[in-house]
N, C-alpha and C. Protein backbone atom coordinates (compact mmCIF):
# COMPACT_ATOMS: atom_id res chain seq x y z
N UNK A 1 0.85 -1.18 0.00
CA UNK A 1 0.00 0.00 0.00
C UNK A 1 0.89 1.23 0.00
N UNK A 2 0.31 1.80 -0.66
CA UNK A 2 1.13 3.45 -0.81
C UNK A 2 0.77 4.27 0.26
N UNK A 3 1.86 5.43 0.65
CA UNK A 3 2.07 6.16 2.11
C UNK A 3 0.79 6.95 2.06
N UNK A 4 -0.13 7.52 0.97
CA UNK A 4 -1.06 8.18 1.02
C UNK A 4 -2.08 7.82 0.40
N UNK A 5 -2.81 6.79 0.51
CA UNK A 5 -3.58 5.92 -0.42
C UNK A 5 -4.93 7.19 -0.78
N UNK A 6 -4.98 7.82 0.55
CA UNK A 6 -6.11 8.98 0.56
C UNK A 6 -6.45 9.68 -0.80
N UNK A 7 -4.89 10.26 -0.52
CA UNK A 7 -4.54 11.24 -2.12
C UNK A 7 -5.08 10.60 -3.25
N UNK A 8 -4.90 9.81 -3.46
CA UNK A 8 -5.32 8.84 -4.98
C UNK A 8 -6.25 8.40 -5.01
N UNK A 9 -7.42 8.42 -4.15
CA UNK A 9 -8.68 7.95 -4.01
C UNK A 9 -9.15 9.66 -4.37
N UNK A 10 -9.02 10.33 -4.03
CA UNK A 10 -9.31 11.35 -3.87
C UNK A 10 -9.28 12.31 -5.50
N UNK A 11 -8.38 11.82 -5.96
CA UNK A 11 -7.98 12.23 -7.12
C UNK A 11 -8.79 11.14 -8.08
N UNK A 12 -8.62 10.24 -8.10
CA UNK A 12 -9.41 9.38 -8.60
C UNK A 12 -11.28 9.63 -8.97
N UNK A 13 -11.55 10.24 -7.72
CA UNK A 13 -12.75 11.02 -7.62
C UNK A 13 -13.23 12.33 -8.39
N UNK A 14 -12.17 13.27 -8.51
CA UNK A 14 -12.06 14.52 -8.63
C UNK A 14 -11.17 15.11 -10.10
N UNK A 15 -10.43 14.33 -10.32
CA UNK A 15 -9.88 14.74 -11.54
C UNK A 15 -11.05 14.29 -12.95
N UNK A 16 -11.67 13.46 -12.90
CA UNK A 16 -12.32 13.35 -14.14
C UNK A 16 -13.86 14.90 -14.43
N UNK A 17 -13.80 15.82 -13.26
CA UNK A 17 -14.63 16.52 -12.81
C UNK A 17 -14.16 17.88 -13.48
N UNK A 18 -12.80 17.53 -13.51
CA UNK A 18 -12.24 18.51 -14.04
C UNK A 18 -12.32 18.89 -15.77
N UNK A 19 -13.11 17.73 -16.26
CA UNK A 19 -13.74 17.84 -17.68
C UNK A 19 -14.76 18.33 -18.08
N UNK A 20 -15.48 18.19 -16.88
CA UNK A 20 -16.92 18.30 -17.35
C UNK A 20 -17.28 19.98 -17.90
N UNK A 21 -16.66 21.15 -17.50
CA UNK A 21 -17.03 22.25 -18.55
C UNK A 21 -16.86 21.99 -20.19
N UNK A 22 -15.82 21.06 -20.10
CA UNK A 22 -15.66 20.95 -21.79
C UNK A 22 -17.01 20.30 -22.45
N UNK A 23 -17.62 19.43 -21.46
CA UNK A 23 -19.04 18.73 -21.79
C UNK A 23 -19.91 19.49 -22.74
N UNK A 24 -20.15 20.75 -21.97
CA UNK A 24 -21.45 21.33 -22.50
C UNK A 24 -22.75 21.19 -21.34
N UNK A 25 -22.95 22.14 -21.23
CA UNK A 25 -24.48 22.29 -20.27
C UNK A 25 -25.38 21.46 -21.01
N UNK A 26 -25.50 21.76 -22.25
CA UNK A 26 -26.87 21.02 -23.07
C UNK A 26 -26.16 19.61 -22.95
N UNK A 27 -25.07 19.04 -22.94
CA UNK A 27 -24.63 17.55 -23.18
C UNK A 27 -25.06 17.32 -21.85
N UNK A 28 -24.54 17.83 -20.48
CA UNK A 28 -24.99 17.47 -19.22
C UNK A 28 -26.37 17.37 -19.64
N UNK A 29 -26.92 18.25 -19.33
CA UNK A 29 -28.48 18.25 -19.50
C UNK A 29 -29.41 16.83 -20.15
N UNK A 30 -28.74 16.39 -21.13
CA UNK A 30 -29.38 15.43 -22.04
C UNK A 30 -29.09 13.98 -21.54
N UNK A 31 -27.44 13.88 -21.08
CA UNK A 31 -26.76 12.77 -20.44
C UNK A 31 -26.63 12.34 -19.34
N UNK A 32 -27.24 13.29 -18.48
CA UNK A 32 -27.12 13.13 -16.79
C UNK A 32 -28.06 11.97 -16.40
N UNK A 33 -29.56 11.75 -16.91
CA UNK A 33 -30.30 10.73 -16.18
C UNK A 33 -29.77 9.54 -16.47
N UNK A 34 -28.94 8.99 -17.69
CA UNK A 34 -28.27 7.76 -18.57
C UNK A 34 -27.10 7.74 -17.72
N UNK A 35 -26.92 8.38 -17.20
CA UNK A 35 -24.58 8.51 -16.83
C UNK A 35 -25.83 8.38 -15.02
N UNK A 36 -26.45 8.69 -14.88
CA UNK A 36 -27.27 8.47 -13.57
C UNK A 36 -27.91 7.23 -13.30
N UNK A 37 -28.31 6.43 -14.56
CA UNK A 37 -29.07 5.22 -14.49
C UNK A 37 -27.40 4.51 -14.52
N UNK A 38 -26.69 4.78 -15.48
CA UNK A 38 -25.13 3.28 -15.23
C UNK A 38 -24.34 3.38 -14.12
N UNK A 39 -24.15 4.30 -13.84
CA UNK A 39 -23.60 5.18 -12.06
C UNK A 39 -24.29 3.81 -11.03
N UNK A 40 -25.83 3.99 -10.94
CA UNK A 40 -26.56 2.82 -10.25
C UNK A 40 -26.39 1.80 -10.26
N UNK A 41 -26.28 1.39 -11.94
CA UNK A 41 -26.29 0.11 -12.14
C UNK A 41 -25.02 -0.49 -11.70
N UNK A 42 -24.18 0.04 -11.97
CA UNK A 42 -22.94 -0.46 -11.62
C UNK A 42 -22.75 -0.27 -10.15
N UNK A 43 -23.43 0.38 -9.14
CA UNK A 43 -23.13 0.19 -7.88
C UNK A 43 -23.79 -0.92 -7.03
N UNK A 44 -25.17 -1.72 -8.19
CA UNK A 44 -25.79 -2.66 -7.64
C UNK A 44 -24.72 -3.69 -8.02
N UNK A 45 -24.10 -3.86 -8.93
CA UNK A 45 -23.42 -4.99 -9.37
C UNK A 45 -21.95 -4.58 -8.41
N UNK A 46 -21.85 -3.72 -8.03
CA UNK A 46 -20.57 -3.94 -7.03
C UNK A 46 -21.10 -4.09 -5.29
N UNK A 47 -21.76 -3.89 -5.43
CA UNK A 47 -22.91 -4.59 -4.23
C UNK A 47 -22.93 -6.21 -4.12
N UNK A 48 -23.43 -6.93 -5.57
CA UNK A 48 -23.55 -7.84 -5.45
C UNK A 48 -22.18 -8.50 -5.09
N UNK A 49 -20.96 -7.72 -6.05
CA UNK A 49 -19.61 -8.82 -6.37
C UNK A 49 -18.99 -8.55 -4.77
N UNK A 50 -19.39 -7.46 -3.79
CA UNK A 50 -18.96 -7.81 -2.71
C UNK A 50 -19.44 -8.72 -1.87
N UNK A 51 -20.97 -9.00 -1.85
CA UNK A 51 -21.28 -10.12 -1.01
C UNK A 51 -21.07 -11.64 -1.63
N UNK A 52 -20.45 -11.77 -3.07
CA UNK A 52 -20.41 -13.19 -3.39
C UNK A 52 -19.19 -13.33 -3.27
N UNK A 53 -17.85 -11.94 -2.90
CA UNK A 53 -16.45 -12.10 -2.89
C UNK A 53 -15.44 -11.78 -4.29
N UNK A 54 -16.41 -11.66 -5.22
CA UNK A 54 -15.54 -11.47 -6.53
C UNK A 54 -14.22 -9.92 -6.38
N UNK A 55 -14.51 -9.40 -5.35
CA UNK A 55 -13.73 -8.71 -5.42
C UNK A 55 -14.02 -7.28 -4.17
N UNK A 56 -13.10 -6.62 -3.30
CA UNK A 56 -13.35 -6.18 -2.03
C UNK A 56 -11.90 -4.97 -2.11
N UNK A 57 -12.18 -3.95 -1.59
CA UNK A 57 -11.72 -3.01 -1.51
C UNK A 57 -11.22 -2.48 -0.26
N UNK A 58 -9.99 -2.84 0.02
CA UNK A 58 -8.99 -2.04 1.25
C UNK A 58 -9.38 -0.92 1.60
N UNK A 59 -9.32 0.59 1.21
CA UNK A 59 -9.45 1.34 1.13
C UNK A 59 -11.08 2.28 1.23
N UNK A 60 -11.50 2.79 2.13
CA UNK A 60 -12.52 3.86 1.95
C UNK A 60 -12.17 4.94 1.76
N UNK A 61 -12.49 6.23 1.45
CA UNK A 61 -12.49 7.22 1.39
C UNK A 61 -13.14 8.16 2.10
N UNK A 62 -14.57 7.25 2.55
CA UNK A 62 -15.22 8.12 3.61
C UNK A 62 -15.87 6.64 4.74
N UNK A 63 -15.71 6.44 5.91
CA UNK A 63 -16.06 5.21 6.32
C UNK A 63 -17.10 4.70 6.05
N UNK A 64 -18.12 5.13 6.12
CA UNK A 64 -19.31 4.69 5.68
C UNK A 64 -19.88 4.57 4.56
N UNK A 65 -18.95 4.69 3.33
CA UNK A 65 -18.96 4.84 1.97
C UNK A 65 -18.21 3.42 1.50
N UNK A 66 -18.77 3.09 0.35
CA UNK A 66 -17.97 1.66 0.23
C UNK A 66 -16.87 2.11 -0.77
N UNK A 67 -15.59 1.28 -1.18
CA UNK A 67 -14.74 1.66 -1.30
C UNK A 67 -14.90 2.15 -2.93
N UNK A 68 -15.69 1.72 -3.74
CA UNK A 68 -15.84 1.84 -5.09
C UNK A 68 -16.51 3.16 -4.99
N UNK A 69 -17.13 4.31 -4.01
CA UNK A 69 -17.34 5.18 -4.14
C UNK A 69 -16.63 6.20 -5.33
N UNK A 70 -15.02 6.24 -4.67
CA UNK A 70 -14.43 7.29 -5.62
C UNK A 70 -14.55 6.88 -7.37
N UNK A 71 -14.49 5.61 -7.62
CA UNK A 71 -14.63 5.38 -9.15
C UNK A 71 -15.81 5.88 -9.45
N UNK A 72 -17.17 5.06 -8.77
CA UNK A 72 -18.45 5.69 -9.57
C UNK A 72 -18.49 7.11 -9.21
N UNK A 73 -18.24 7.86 -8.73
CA UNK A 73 -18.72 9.13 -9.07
C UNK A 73 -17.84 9.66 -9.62
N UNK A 74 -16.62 9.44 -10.24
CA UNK A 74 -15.40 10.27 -10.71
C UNK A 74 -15.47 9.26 -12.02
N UNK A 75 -15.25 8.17 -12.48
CA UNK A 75 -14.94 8.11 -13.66
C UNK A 75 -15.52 7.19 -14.37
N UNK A 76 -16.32 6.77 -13.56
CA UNK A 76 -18.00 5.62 -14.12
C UNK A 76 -19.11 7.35 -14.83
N UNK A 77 -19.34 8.13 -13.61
CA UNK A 77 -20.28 8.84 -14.13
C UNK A 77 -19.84 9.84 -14.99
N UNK A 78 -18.66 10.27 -14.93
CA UNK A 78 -18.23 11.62 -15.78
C UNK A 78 -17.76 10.94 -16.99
N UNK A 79 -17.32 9.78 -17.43
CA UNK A 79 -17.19 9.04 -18.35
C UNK A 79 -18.08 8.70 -18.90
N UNK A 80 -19.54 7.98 -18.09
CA UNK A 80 -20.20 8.10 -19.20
C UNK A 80 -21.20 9.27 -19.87
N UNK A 81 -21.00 10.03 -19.16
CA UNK A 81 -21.53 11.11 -19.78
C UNK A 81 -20.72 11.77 -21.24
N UNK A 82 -19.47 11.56 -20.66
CA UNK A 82 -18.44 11.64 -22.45
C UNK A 82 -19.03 10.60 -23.28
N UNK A 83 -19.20 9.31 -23.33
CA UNK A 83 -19.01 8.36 -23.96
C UNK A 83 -20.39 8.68 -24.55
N UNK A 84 -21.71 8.39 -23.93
CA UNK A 84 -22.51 8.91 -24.48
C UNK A 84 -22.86 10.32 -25.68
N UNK A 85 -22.40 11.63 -24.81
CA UNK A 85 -22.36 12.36 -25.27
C UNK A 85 -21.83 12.16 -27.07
N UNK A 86 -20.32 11.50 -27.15
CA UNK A 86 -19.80 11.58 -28.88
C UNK A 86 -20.30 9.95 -29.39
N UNK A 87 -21.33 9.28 -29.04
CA UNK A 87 -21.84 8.09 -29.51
C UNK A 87 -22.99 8.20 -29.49
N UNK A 88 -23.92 9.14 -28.99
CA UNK A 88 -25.06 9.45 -29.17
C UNK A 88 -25.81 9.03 -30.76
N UNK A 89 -26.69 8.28 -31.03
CA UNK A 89 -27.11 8.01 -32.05
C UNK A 89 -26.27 7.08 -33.03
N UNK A 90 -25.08 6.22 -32.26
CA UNK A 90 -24.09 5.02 -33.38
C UNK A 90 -24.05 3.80 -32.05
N UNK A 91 -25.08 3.10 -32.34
CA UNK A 91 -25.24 1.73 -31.05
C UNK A 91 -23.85 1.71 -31.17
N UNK A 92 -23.71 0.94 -32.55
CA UNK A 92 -22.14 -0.04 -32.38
C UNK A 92 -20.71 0.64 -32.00
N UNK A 93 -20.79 1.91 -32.51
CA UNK A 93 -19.99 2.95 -32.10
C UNK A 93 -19.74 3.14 -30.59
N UNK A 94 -20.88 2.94 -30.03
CA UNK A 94 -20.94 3.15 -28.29
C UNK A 94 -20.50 1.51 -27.84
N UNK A 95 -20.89 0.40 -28.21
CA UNK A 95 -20.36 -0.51 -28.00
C UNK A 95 -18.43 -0.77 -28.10
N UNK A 96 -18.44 -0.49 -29.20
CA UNK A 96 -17.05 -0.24 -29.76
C UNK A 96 -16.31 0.59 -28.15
N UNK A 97 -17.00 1.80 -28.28
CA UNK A 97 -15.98 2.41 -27.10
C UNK A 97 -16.06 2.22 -25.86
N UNK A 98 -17.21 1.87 -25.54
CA UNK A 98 -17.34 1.24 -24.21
C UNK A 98 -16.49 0.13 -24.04
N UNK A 99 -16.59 -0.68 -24.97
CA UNK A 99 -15.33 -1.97 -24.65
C UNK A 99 -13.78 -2.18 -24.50
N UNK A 100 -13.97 -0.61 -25.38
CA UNK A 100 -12.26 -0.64 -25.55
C UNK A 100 -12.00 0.38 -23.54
N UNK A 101 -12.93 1.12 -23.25
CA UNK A 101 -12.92 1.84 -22.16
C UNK A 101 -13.08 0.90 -20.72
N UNK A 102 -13.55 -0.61 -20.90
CA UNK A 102 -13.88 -1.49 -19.90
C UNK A 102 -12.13 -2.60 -19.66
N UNK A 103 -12.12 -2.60 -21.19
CA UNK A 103 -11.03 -3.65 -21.88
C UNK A 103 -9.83 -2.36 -20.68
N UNK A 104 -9.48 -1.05 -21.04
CA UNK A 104 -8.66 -0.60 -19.98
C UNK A 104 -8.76 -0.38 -18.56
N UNK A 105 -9.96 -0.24 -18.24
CA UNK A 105 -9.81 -0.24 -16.54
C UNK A 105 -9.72 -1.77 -15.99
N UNK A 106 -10.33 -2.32 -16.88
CA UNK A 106 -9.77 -3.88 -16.45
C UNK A 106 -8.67 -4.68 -16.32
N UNK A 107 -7.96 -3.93 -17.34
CA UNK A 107 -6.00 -4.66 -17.18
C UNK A 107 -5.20 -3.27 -17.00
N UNK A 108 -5.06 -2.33 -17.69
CA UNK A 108 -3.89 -1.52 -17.02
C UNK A 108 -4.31 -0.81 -15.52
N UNK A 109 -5.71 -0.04 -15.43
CA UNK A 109 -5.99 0.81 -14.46
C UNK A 109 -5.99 -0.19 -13.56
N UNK A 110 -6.66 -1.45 -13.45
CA UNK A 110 -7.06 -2.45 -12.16
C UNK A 110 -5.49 -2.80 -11.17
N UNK A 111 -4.40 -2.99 -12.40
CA UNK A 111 -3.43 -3.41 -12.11
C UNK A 111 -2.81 -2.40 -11.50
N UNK A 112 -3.09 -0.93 -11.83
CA UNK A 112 -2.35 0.33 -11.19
C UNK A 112 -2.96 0.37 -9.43
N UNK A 113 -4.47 -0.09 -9.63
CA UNK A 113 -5.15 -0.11 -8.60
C UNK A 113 -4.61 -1.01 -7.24
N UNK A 114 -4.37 -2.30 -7.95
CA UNK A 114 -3.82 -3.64 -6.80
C UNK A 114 -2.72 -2.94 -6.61
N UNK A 115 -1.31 -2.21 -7.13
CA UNK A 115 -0.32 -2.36 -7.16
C UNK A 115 -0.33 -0.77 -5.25
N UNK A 116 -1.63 0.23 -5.58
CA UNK A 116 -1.66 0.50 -4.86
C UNK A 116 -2.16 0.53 -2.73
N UNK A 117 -2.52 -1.08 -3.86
CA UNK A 117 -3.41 -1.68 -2.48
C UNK A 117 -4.76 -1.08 -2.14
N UNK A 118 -5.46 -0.77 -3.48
CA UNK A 118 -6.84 -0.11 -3.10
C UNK A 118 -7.58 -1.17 -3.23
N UNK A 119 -8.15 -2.55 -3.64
CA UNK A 119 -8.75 -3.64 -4.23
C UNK A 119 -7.88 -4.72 -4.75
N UNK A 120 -8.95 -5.58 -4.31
CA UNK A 120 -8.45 -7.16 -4.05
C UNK A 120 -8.58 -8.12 -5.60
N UNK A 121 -8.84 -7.95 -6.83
CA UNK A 121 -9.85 -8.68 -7.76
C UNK A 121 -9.33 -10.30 -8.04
């Protein structure tokens, strides 16, 4: 585990936030309930993968917050509000980038993640 695991949870949270003027008010506006419905969805499914064990998180950020907090609100929801936003109206196009965007948090980011001792997978 790294001397400030805080910092990087924290950043983890907060730097993808730092995009969102480039968004567009009208892109927020249009993308927020969709980047609000996968935000959910994905916190039920990390709900589930903690009580069956698939995977558990060292690290909180706030105690009573589970540890996947800082991802979904920093780069589950502000991501998909990008992703949506320039795939809007091309299914396969949004498929396409979503996979290549899952395909990286799954092997380089996950691995940056264990290496910091934030999650177990």
């Amino acid at each position: 585990m790294t001397k400030h695991p805080k910092i990087w949870l924290w950043a983890i949270m907060l730097v993808p936030w730092l995009s969102v003027p480039f968004i567009g008010k009208k892109s927020i506006k249009r993308f927020f309930a969709a980047s609000l419905f996968i935000t959910l969805s994905i916190r039920l499914e990390s709900y589930i993968a903690e009580k069956r064990k698939w995977w558990w998180f060292y690290e909180r950020l706030f105690p009573k917050a589970r540890g996947e907090t800082p991802l979904l609100w920093g780069q589950y929801f502000v991501g998909s509000i990008w992703i949506l936003k320039y795939t809007y109206g091309h299914f396969f196009k949004y498929l396409i980038v979503n996979f290549f965007t899952d395909l990286f948090f799954i092997f380089p980011f996950s691995d940056f993640l264990k290496k910091l001792g934030y999650f177990l997978m």
